[in-house]
C-alpha atoms as a PDB file:
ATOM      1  CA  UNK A   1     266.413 253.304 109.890  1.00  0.00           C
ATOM      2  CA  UNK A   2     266.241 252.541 106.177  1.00  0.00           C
ATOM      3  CA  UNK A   3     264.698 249.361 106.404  1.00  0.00           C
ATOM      4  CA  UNK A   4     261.826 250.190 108.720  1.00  0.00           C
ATOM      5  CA  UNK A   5     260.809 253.395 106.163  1.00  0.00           C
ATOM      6  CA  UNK A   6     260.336 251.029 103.276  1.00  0.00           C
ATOM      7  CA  UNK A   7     259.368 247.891 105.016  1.00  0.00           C
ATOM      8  CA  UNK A   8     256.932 250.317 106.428  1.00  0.00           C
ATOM      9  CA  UNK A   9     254.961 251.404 103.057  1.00  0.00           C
ATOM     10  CA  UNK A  10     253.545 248.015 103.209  1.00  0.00           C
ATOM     11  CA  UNK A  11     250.161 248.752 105.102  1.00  0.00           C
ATOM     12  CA  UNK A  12     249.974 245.178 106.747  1.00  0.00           C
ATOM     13  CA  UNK A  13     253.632 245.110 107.495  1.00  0.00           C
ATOM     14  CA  UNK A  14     253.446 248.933 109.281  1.00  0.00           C
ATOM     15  CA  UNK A  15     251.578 248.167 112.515  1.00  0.00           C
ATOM     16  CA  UNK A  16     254.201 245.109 113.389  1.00  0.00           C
ATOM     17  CA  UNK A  17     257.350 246.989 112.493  1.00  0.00           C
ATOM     18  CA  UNK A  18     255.468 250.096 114.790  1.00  0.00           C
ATOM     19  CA  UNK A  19     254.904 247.430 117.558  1.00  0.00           C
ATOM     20  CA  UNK A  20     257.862 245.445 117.228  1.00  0.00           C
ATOM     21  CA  UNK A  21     260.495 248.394 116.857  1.00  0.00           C
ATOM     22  CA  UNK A  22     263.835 247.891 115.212  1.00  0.00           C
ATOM     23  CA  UNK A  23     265.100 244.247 114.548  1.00  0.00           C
ATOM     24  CA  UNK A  24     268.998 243.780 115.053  1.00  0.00           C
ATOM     25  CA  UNK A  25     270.687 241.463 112.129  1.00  0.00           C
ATOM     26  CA  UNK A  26     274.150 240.112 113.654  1.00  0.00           C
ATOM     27  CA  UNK A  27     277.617 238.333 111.997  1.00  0.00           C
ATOM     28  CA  UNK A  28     278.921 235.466 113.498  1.00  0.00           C
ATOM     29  CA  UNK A  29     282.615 235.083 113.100  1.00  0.00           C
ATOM     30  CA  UNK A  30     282.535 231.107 113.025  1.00  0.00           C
ATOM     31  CA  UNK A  31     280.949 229.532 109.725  1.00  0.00           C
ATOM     32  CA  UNK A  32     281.573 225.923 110.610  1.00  0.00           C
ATOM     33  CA  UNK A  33     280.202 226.244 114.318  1.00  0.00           C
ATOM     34  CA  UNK A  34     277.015 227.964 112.944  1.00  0.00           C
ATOM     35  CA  UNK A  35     276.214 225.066 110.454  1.00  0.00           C
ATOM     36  CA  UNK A  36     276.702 222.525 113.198  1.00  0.00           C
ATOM     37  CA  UNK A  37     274.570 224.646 115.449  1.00  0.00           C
ATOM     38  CA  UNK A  38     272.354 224.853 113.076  1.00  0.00           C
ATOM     39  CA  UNK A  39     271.834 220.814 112.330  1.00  0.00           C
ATOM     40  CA  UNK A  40     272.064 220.592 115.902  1.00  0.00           C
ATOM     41  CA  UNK A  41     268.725 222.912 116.725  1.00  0.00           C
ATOM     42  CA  UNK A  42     266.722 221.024 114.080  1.00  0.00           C
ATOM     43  CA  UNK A  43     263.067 220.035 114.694  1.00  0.00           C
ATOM     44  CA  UNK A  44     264.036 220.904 118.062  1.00  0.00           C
ATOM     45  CA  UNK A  45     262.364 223.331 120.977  1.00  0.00           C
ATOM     46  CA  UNK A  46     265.078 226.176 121.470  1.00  0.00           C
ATOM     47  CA  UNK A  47     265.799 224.955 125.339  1.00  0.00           C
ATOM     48  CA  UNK A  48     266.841 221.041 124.262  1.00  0.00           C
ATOM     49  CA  UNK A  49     269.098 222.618 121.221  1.00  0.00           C
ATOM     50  CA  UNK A  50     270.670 224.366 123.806  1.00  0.00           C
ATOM     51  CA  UNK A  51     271.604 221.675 126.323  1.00  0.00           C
ATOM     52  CA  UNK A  52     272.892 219.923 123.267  1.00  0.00           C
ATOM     53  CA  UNK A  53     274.992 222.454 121.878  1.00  0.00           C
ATOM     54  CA  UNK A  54     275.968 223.143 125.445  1.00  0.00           C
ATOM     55  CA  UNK A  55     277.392 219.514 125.512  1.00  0.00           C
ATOM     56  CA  UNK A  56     278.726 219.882 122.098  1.00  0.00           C
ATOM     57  CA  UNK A  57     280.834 222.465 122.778  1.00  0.00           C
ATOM     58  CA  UNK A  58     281.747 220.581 126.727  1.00  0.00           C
ATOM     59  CA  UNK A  59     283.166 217.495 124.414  1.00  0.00           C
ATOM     60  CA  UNK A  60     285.540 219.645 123.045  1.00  0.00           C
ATOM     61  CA  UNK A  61     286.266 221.382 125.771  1.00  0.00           C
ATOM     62  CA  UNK A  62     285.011 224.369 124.228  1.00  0.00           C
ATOM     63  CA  UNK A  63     286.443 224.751 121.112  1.00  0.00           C
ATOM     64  CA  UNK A  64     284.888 222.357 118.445  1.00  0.00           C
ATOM     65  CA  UNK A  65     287.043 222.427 115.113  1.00  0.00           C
ATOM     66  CA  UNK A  66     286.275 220.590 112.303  1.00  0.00           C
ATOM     67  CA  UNK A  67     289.999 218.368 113.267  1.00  0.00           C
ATOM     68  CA  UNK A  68     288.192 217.588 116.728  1.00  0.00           C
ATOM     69  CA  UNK A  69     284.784 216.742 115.272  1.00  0.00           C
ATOM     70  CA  UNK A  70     286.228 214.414 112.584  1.00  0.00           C
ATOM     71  CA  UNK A  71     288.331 212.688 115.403  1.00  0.00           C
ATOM     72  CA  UNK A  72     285.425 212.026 117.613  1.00  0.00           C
ATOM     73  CA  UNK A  73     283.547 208.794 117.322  1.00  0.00           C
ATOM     74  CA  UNK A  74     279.947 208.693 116.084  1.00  0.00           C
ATOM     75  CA  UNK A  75     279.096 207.150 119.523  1.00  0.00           C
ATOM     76  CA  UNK A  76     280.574 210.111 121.418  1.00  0.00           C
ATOM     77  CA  UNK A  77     278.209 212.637 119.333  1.00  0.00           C
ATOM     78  CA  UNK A  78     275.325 210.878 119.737  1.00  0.00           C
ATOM     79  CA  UNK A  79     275.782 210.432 123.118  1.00  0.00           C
ATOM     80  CA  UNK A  80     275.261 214.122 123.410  1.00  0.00           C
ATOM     81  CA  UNK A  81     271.363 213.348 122.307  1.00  0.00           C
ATOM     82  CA  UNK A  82     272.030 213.772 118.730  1.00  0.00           C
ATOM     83  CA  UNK A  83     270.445 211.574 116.347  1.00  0.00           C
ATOM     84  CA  UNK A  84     272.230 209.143 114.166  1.00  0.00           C
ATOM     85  CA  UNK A  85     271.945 211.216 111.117  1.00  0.00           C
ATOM     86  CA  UNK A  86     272.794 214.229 112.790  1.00  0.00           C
ATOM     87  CA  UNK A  87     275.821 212.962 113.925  1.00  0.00           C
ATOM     88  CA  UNK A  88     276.928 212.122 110.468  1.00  0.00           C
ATOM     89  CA  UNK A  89     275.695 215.340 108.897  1.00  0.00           C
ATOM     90  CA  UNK A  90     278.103 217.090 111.987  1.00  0.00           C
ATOM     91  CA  UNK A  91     280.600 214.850 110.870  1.00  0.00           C
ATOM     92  CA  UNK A  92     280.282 215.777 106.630  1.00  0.00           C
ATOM     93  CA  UNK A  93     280.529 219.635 107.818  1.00  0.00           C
ATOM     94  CA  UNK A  94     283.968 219.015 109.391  1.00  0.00           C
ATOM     95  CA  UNK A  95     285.086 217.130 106.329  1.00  0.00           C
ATOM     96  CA  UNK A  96     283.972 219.734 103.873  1.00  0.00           C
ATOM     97  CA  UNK A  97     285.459 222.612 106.204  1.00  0.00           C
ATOM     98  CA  UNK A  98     288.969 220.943 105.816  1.00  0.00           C
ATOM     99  CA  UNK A  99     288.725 219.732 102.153  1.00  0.00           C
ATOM    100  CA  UNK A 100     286.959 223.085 100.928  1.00  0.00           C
ATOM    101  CA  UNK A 101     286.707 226.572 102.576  1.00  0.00           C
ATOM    102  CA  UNK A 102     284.373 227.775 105.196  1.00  0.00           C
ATOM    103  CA  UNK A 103     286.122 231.078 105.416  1.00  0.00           C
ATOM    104  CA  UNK A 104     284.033 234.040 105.758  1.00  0.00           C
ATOM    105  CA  UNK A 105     286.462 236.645 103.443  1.00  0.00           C
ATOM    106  CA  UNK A 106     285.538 233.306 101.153  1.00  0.00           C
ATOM    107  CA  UNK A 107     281.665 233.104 101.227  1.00  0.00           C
ATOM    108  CA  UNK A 108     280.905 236.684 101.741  1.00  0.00           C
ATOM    109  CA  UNK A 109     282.049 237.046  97.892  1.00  0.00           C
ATOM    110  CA  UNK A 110     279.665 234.818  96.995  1.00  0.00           C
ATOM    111  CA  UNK A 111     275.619 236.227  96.275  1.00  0.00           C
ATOM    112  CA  UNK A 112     272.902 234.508  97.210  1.00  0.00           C
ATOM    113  CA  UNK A 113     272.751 232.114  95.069  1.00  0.00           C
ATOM    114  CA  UNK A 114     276.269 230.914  94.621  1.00  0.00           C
ATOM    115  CA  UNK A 115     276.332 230.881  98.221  1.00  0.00           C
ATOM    116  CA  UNK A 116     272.978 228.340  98.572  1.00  0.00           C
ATOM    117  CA  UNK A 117     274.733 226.112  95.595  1.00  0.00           C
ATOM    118  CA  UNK A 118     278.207 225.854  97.383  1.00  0.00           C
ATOM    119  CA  UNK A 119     276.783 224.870 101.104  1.00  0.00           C
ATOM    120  CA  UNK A 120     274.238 222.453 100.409  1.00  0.00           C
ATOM    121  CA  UNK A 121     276.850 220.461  98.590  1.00  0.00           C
ATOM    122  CA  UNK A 122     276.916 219.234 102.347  1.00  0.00           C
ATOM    123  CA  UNK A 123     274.591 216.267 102.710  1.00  0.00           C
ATOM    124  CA  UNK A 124     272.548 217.227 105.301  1.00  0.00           C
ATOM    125  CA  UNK A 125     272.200 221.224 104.519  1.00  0.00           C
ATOM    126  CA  UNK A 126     269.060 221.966 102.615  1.00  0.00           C
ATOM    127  CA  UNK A 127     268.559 225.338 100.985  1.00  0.00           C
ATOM    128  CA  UNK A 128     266.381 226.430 104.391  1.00  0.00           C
ATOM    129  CA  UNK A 129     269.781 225.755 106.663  1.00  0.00           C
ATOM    130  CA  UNK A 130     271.193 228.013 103.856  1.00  0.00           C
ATOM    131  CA  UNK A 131     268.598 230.912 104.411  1.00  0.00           C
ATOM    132  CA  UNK A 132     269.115 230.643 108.060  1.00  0.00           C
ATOM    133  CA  UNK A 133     272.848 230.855 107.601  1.00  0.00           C
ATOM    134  CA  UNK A 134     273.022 234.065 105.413  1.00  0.00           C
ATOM    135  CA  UNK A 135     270.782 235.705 107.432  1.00  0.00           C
ATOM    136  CA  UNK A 136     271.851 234.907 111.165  1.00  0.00           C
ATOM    137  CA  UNK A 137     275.459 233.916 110.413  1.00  0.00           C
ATOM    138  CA  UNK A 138     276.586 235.999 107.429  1.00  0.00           C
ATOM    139  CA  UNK A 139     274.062 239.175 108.133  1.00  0.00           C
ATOM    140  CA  UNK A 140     272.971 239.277 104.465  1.00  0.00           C
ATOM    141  CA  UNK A 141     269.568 241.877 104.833  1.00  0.00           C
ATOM    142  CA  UNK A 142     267.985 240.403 101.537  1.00  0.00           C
ATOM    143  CA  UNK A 143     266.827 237.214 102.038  1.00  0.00           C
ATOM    144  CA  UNK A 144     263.811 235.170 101.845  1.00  0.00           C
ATOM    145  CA  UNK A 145     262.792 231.904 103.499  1.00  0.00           C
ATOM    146  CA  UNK A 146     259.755 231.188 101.236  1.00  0.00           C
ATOM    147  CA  UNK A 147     259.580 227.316 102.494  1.00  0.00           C
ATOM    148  CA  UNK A 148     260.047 228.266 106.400  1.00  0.00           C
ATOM    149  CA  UNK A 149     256.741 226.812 107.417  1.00  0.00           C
ATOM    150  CA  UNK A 150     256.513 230.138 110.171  1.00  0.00           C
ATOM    151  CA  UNK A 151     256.992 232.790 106.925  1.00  0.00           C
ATOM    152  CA  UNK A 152     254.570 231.222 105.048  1.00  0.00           C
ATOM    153  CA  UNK A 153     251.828 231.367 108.229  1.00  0.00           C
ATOM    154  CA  UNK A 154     252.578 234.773 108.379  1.00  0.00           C
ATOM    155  CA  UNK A 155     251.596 236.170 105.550  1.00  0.00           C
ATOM    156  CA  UNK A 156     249.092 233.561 104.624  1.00  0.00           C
ATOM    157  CA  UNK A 157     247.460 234.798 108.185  1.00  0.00           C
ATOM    158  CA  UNK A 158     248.352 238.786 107.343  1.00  0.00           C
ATOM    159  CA  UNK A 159     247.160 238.835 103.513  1.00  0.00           C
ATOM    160  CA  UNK A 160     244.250 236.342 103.525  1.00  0.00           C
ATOM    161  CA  UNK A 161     245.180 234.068 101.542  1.00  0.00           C
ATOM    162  CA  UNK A 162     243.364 231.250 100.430  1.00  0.00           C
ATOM    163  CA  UNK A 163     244.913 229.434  97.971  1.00  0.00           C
ATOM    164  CA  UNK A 164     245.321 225.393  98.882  1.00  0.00           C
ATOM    165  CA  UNK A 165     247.738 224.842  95.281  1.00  0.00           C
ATOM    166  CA  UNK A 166     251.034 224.728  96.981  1.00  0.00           C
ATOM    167  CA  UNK A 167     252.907 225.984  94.517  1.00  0.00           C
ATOM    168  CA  UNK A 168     250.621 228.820  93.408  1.00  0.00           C
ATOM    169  CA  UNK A 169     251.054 229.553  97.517  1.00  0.00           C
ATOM    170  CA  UNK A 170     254.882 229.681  97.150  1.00  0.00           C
ATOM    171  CA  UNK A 171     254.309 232.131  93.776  1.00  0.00           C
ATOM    172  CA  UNK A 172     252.104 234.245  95.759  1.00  0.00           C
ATOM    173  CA  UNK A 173     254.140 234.849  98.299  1.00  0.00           C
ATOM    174  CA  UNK A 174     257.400 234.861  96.219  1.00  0.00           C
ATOM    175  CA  UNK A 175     255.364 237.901  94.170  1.00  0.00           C
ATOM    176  CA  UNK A 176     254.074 239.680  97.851  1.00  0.00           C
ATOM    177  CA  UNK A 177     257.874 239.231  99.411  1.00  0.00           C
ATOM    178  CA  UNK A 178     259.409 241.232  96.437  1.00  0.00           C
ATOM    179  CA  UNK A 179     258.057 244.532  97.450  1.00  0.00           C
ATOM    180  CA  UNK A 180     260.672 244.379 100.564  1.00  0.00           C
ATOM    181  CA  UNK A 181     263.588 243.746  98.502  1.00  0.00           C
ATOM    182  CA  UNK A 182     266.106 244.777  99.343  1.00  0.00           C
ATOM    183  CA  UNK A 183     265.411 244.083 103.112  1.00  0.00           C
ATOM    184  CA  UNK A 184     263.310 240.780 103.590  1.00  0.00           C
ATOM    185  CA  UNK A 185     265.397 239.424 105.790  1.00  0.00           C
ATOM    186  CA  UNK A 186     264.218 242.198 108.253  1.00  0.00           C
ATOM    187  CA  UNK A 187     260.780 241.396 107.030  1.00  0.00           C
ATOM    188  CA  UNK A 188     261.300 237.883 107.846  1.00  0.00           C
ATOM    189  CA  UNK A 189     262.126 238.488 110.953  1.00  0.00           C
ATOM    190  CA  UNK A 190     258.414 240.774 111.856  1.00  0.00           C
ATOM    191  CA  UNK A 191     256.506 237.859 110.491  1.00  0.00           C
ATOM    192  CA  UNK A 192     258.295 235.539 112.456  1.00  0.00           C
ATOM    193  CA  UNK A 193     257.338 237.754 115.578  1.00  0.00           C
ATOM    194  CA  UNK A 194     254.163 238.334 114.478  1.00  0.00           C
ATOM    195  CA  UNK A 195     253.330 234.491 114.344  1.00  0.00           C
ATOM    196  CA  UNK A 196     254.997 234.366 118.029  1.00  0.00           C
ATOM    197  CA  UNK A 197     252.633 236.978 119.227  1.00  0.00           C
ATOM    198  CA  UNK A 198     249.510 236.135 117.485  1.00  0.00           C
END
């Protein structure tokens, strides 16, 4: 595997990656069902986001579309345990699905950056649901979640680091991350088991 050899030149990185083994990255076919999955799992543990995606997905008898979703009262989606404002922020990804494009031949042209830009033009998705998005939706290998509070424990926890500035922190780790271009999203995903096992 490509990734693993050069992730692997990084001495602090190596031992994870040799106890972890390879990481699987994986498209999703459905753009607008991952952004409201991804409101909907939130500040949440992983077992409540899944009783309430479960019922999501039960109110529409199994087939949410942005249509449905914009056609369903507020009530009815908070009902499922979803907070007012995630309700609404549900609601503003259905309307921007049917007034713009959510289709993947669509976004997939877009890098990075243009793709960050175009979704959070959706009040209630912030550059981090953005991250998650192109990594676990769209299967982009080369991206970084600097502000995901788990990343930055991980490598403040591998490399030492003791710097209390936060935005010399976010520099630092900005500068360490770009040695795993063009893979961090693989990288991202050792720290993140490396903070799960440690």
């Amino acid at each position: 595997m490509e990734y693993i050899k050069h992730l692997s030149k990084d001495k602090k990185l190596a031992p994870i990656i040799k106890q972890h083994g390879t990481v699987e990255l994986k498209k999703r076919k459905d753009l607008f069902l991952s952004l409201c999955g991804s409101i909907i799992s939130q500040q949440l543990s992983v077992k409540v986001a899944d009783v309430i995606k479960q019922r999501f997905y039960d109110l529409f008898d199994g087939k949410p579309t942005p249509e449905k979703v914009l056609e369903a009262t507020t009530e009815s989606l908070r009902s499922l345990g979803l907070s007012n404002s995630k309700a609404s922020y549900i609601k503003n990804i259905a309307a921007f699905a049917l007034k713009n494009s959510l289709q993947l031949n669509k976004v997939n042209k877009m890098s990075n950056d243009e793709f960050i830009e175009y979704i959070t033009q959706i009040k209630g998705v912030g550059r981090w649901t953005a991250e998650m998005i192109m990594m676990f939706t769209l299967g982009r290998e080369d991206v970084f979640s600097v502000d995901d509070y788990g990343i930055q424990q991980s490598v403040i926890g591998l490399y030492k680091i003791k710097i209390a500035d936060k935005k010399k922190l976010r520099l630092r780790i900005l500068s360490i991350s770009e040695q795993w271009a063009p893979y961090r999203t693989y990288a991202c995903m050792y720290l993140w088991r490396w903070r799960d096992n440690a």
